[in-house]
N, C-alpha and C. Protein backbone atom coordinates (compact mmCIF):
# COMPACT_ATOMS: atom_id res chain seq x y z
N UNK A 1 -13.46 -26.11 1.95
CA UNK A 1 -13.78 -27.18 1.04
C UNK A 1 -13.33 -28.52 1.62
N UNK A 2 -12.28 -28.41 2.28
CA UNK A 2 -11.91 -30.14 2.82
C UNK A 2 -12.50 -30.92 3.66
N UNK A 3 -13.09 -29.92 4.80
CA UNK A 3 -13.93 -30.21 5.67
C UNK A 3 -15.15 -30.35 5.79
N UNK A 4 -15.69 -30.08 4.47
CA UNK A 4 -17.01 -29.99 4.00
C UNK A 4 -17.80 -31.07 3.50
N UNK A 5 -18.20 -31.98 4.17
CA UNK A 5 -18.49 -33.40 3.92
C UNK A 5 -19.66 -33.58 2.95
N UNK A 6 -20.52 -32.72 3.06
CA UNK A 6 -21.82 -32.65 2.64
C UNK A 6 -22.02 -31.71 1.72
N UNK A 7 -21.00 -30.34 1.41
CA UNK A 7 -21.54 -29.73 0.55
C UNK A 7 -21.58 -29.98 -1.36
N UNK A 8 -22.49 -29.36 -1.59
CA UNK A 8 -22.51 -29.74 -3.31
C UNK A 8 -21.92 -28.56 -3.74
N UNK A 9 -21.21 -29.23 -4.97
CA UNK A 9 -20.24 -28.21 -5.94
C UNK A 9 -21.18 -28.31 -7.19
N UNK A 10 -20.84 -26.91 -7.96
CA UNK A 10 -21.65 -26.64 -9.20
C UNK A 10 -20.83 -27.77 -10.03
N UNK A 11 -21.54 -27.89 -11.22
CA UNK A 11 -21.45 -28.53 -12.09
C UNK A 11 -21.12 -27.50 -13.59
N UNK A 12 -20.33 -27.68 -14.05
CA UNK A 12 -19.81 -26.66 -15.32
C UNK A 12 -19.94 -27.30 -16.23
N UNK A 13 -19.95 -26.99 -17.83
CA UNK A 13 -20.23 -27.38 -18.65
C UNK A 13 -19.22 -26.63 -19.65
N UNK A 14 -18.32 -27.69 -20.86
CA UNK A 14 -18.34 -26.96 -21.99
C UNK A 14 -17.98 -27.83 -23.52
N UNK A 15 -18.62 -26.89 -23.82
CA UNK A 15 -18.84 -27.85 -25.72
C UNK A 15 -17.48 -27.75 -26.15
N UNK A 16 -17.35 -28.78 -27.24
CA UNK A 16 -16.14 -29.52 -27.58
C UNK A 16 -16.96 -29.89 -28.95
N UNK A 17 -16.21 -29.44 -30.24
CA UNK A 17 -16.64 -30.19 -31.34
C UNK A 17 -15.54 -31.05 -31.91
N UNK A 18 -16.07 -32.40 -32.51
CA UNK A 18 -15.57 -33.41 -32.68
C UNK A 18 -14.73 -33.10 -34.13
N UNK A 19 -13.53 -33.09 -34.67
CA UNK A 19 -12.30 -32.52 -35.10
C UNK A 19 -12.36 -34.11 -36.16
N UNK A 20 -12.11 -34.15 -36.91
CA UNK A 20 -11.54 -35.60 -38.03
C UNK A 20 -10.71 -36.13 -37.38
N UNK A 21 -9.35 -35.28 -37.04
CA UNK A 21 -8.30 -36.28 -36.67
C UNK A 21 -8.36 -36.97 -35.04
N UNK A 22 -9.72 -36.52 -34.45
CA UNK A 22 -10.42 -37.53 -33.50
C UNK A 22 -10.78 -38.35 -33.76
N UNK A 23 -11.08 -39.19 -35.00
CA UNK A 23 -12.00 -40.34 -35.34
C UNK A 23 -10.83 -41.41 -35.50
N UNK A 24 -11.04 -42.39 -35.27
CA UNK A 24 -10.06 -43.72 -34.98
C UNK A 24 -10.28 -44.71 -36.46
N UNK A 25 -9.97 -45.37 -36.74
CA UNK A 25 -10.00 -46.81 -38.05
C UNK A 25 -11.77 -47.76 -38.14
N UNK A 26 -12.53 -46.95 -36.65
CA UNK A 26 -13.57 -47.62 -36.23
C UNK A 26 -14.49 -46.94 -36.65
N UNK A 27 -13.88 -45.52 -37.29
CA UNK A 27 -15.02 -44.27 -37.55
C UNK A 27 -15.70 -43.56 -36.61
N UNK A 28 -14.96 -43.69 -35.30
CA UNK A 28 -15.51 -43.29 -34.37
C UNK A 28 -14.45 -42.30 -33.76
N UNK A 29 -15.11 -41.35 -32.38
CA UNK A 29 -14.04 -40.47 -31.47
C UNK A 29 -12.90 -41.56 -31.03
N UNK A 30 -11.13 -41.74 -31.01
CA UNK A 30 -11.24 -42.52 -30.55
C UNK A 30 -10.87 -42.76 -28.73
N UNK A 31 -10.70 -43.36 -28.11
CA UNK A 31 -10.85 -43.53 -26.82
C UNK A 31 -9.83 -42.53 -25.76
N UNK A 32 -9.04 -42.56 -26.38
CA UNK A 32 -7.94 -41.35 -25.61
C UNK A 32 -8.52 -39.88 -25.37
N UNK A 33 -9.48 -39.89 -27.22
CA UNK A 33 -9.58 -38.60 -27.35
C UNK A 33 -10.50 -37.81 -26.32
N UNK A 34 -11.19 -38.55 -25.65
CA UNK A 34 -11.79 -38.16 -24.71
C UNK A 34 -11.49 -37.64 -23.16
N UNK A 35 -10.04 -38.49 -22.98
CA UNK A 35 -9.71 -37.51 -21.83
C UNK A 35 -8.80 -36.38 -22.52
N UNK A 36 -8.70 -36.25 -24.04
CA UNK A 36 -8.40 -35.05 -24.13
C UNK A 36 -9.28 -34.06 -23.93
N UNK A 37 -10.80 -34.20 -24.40
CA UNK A 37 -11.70 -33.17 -23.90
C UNK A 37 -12.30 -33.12 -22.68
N UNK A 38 -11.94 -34.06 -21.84
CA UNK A 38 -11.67 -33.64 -20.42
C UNK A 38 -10.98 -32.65 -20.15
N UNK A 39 -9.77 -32.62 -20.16
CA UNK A 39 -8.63 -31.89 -19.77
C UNK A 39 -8.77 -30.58 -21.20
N UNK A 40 -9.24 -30.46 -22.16
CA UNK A 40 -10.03 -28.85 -22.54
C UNK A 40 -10.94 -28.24 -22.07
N UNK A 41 -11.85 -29.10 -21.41
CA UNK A 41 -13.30 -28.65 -20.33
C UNK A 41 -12.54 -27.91 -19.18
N UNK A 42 -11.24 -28.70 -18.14
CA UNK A 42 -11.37 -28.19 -17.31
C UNK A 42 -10.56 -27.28 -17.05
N UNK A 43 -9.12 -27.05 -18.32
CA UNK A 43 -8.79 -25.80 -18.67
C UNK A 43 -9.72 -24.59 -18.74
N UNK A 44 -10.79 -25.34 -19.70
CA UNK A 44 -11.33 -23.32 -19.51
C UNK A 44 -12.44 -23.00 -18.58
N UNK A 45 -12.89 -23.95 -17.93
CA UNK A 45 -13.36 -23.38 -16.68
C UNK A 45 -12.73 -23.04 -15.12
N UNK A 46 -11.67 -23.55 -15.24
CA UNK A 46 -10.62 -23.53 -14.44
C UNK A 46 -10.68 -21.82 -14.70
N UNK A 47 -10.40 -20.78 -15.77
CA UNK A 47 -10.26 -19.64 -15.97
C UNK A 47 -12.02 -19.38 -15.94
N UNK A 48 -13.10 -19.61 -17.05
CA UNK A 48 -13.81 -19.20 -16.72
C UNK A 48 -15.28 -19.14 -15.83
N UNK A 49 -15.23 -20.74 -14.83
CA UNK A 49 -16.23 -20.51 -13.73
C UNK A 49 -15.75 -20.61 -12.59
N UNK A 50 -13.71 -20.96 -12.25
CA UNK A 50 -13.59 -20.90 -10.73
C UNK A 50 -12.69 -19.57 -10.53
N UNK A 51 -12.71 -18.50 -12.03
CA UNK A 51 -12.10 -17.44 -12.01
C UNK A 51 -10.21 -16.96 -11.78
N UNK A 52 -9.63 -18.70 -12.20
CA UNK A 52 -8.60 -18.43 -11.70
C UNK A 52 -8.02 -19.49 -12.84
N UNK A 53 -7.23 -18.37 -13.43
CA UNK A 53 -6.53 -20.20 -15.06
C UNK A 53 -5.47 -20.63 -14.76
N UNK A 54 -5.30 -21.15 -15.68
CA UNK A 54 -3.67 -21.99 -15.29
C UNK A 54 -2.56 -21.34 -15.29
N UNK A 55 -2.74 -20.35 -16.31
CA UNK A 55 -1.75 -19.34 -16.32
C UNK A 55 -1.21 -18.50 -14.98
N UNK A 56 -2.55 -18.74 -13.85
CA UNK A 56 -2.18 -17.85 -12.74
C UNK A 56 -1.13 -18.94 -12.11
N UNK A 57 -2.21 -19.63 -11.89
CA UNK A 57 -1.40 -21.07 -11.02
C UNK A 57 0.09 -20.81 -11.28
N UNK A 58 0.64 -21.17 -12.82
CA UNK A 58 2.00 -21.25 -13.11
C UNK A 58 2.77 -20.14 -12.42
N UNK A 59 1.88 -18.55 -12.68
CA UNK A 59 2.41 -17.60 -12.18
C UNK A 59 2.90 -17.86 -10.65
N UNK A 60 2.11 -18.70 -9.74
CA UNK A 60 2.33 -18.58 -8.32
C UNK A 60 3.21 -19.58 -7.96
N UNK A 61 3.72 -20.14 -9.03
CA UNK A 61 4.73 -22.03 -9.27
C UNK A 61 4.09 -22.78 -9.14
N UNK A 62 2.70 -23.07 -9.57
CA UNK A 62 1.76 -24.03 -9.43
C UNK A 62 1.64 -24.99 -10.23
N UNK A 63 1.44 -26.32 -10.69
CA UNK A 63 0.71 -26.68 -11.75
C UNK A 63 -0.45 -27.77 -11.20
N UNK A 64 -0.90 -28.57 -12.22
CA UNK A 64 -1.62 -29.91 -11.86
C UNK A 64 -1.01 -30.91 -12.64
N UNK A 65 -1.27 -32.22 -11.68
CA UNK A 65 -1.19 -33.46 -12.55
C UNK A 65 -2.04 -34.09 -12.08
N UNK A 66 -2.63 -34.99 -13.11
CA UNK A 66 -3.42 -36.19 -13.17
C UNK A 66 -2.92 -37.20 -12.09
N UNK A 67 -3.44 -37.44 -10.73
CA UNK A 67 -2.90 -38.86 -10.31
C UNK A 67 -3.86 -39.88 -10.56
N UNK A 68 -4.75 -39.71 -10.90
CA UNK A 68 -5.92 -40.82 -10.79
C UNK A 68 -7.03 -40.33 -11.89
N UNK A 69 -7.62 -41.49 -13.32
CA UNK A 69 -8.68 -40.77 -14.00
C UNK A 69 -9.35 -42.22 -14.35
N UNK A 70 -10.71 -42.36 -13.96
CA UNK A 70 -11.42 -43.42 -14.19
C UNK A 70 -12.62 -43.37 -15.40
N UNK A 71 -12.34 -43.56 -16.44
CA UNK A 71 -13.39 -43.50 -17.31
C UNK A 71 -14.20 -44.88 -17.80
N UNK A 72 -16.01 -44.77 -18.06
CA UNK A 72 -16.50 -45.34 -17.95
C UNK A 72 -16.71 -45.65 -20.02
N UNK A 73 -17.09 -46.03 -20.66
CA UNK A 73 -17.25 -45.30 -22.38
C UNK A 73 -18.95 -46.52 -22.37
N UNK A 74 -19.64 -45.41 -22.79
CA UNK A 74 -20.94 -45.93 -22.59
C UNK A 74 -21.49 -46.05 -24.17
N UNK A 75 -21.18 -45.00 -25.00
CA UNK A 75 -21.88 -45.00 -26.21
C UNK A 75 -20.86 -44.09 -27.10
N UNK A 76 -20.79 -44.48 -28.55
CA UNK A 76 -20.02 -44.10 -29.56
C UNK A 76 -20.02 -42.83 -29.94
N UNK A 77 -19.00 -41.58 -29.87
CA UNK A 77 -19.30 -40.32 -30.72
C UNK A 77 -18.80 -40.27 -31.99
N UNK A 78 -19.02 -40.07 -33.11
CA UNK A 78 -18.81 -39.79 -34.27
C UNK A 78 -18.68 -38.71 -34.42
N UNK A 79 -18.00 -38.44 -36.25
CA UNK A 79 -17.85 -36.99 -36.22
C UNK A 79 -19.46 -35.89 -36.52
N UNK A 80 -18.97 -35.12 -36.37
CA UNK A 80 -20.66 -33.94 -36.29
C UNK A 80 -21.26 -34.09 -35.52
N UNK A 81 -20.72 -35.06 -34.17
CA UNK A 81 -21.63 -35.01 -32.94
C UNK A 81 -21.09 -33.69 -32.07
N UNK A 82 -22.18 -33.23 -31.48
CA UNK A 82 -22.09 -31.84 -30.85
C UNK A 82 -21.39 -32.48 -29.63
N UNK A 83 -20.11 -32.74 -28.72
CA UNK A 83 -19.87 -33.12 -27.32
C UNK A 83 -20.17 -32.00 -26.02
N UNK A 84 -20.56 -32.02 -24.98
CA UNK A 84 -20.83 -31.48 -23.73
C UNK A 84 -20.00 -32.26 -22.76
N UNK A 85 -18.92 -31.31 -22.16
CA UNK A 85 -18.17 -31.80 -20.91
C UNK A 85 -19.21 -31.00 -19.66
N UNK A 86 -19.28 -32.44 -18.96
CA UNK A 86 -19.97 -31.28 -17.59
C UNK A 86 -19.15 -31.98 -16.43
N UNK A 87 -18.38 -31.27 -15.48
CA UNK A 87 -17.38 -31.22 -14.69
C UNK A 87 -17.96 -30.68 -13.42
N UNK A 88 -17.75 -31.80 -12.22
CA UNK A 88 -17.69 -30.97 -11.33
C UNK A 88 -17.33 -31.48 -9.63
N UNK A 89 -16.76 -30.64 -9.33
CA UNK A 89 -15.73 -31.11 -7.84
C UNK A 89 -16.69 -31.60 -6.99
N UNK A 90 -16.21 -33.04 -6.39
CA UNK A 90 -16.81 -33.10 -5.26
C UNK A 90 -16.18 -33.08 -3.78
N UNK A 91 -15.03 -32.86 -4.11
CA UNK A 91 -13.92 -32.20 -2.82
C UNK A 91 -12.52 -32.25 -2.93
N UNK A 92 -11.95 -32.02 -1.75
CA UNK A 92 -10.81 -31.56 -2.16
C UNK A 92 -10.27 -32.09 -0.73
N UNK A 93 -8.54 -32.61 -0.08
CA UNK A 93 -7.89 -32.41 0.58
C UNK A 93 -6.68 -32.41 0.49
N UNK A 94 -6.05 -31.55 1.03
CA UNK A 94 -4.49 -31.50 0.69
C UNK A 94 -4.07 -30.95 -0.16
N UNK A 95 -3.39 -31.68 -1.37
CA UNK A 95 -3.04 -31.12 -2.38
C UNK A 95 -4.04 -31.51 -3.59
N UNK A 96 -4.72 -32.63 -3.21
CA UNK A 96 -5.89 -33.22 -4.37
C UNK A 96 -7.04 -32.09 -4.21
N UNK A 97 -7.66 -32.27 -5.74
CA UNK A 97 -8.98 -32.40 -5.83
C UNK A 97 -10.05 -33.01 -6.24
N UNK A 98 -10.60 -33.95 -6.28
CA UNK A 98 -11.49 -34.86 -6.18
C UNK A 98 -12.80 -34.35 -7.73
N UNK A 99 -12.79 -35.03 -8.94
CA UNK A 99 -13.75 -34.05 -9.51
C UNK A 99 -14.51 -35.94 -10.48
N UNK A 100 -16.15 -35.57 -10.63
CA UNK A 100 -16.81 -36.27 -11.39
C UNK A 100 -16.91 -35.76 -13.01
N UNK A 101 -16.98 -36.49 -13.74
CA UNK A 101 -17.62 -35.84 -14.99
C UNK A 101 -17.80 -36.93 -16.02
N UNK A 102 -19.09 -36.00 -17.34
CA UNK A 102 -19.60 -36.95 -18.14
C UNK A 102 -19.92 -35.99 -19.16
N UNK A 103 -19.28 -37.15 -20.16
CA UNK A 103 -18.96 -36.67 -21.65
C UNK A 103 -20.38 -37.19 -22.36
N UNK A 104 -21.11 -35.57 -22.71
CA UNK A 104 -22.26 -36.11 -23.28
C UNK A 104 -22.72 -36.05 -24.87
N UNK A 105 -23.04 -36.63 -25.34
CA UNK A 105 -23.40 -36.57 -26.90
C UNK A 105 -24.71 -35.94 -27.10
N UNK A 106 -24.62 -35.52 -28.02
CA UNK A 106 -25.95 -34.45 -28.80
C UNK A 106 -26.22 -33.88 -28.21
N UNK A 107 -27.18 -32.78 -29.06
CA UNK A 107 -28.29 -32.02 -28.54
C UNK A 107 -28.93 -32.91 -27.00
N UNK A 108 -29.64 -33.74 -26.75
CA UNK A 108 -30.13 -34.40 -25.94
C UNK A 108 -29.31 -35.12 -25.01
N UNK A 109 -28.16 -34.79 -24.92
CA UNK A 109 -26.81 -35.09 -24.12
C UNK A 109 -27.21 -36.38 -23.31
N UNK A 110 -26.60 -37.35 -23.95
CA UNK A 110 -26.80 -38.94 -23.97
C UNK A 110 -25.25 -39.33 -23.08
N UNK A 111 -24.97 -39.44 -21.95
CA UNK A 111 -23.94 -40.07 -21.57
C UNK A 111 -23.39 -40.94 -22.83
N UNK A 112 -21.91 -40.13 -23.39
CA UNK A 112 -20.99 -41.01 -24.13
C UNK A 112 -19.90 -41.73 -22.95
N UNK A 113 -20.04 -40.67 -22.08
CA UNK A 113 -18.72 -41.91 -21.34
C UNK A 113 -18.97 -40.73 -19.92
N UNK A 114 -18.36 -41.52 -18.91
CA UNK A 114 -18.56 -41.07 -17.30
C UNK A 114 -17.27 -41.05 -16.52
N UNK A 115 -17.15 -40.78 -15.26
CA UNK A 115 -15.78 -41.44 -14.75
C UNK A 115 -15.26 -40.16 -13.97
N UNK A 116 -14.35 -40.22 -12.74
CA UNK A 116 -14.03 -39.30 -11.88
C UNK A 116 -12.50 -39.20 -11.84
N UNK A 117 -12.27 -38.46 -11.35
CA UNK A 117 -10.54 -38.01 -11.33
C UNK A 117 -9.93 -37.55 -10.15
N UNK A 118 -8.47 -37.69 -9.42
CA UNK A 118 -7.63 -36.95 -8.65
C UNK A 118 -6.96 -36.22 -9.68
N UNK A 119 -6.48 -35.04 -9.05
CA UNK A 119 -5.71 -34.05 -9.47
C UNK A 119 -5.29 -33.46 -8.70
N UNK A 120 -3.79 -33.30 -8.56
CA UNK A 120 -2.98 -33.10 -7.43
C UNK A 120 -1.72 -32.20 -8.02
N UNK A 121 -2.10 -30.60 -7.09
CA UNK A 121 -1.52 -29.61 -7.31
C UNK A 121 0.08 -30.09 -6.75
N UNK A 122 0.81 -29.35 -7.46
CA UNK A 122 2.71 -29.65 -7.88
C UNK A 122 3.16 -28.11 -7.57
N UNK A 123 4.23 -28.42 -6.67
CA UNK A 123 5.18 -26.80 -6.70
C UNK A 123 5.99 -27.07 -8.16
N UNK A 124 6.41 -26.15 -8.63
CA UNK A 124 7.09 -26.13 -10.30
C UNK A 124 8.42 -26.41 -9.94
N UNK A 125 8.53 -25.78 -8.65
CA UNK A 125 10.07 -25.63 -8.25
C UNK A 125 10.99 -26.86 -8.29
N UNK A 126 10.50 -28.11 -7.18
CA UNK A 126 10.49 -28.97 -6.80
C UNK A 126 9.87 -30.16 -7.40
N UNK A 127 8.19 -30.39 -7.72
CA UNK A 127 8.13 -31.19 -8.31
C UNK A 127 7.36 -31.79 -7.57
N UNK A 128 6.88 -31.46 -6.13
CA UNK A 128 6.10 -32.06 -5.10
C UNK A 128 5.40 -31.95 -4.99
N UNK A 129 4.06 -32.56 -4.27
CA UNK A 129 2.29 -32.27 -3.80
C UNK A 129 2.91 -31.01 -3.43
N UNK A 130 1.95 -29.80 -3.07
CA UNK A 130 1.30 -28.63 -2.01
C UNK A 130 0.12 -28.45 -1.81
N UNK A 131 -0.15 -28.59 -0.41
CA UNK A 131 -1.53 -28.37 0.12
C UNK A 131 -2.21 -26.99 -0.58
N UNK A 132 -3.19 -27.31 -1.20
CA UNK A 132 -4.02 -26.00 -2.08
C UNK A 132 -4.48 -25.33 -1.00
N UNK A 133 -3.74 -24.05 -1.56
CA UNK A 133 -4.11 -22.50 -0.42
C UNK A 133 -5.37 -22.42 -0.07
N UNK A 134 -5.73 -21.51 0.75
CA UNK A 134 -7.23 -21.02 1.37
C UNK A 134 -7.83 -20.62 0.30
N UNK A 135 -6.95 -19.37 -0.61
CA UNK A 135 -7.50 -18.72 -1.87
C UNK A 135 -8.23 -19.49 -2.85
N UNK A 136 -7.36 -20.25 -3.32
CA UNK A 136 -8.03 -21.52 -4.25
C UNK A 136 -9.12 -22.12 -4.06
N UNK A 137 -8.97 -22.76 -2.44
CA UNK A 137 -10.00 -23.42 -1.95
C UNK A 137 -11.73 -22.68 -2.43
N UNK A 138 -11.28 -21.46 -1.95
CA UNK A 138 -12.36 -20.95 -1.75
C UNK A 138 -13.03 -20.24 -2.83
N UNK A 139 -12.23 -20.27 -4.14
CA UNK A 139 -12.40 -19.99 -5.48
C UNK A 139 -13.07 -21.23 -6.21
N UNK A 140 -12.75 -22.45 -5.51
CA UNK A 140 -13.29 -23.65 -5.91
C UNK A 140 -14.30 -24.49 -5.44
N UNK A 141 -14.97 -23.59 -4.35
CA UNK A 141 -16.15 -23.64 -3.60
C UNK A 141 -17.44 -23.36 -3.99
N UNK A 142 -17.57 -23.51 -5.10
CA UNK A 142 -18.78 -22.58 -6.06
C UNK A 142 -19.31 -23.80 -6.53
């Protein structure tokens, strides 16, 4: 995956319904709440499309942190809007991984908001970057 300049990564997807105590004074999702359903999207595909959850990670002293998250907010979600996270890596070196994604509204999934992220694997032990194993890599190559 690091060396891979050119290849394309799948794109994952997962629904998120919009909760009351998401809606802000504006009547709307409000702005935070959205990199919370970021970070629920890529929890469960993390377990169910790169086959490997967080729970393992921890098992091996792994975790992630956020170093970098750029969001774009294009259009308003309200409540009873159906949300679609679609996530997906466009590389990886070191201890980062490099990922795009866009938070879409309705049925007809209307960009509500856009924006890309670092995420940079942590030993538990210590507290430091670690270069993501071969295993991973190659679990995250899909």
């Amino acid at each position: 995956m690091e060396n891979e300049e050119k290849k394309i990564y799948s794109a994952f997807e997962t629904n998120i319904y919009v909760r009351p105590d998401d809606i802000d004074m504006n009547n709307h999702v409000h702005y935070s709440k959205y990199l919370d359903y970021l970070l629920t999207a890529r929890y469960e595909q993390m377990k169910n499309n790169y086959g490997m959850s967080m729970e393992e990670f921890l098992e091996r002293g792994y975790t992630w942190v956020a170093s970098n998250i750029n969001i774009t907010y294009k259009r308003a979600i309200q409540l009873g809007d159906k949300v679609t996270v679609r996530a997906q890596i466009t590389g990886a070196k070191g201890a980062q991984v490099f990922l795009n994604f866009w938070i879409l509204k309705g049925e007809n999934k209307k960009v509500a908001a856009e924006g890309n992220s670092i995420f940079t694997m942590i030993s538990i032990k210590n507290g430091r970057p670690v270069r993501i194993p071969p295993d991973v890599l190659e679990k995250y190559s899909v």
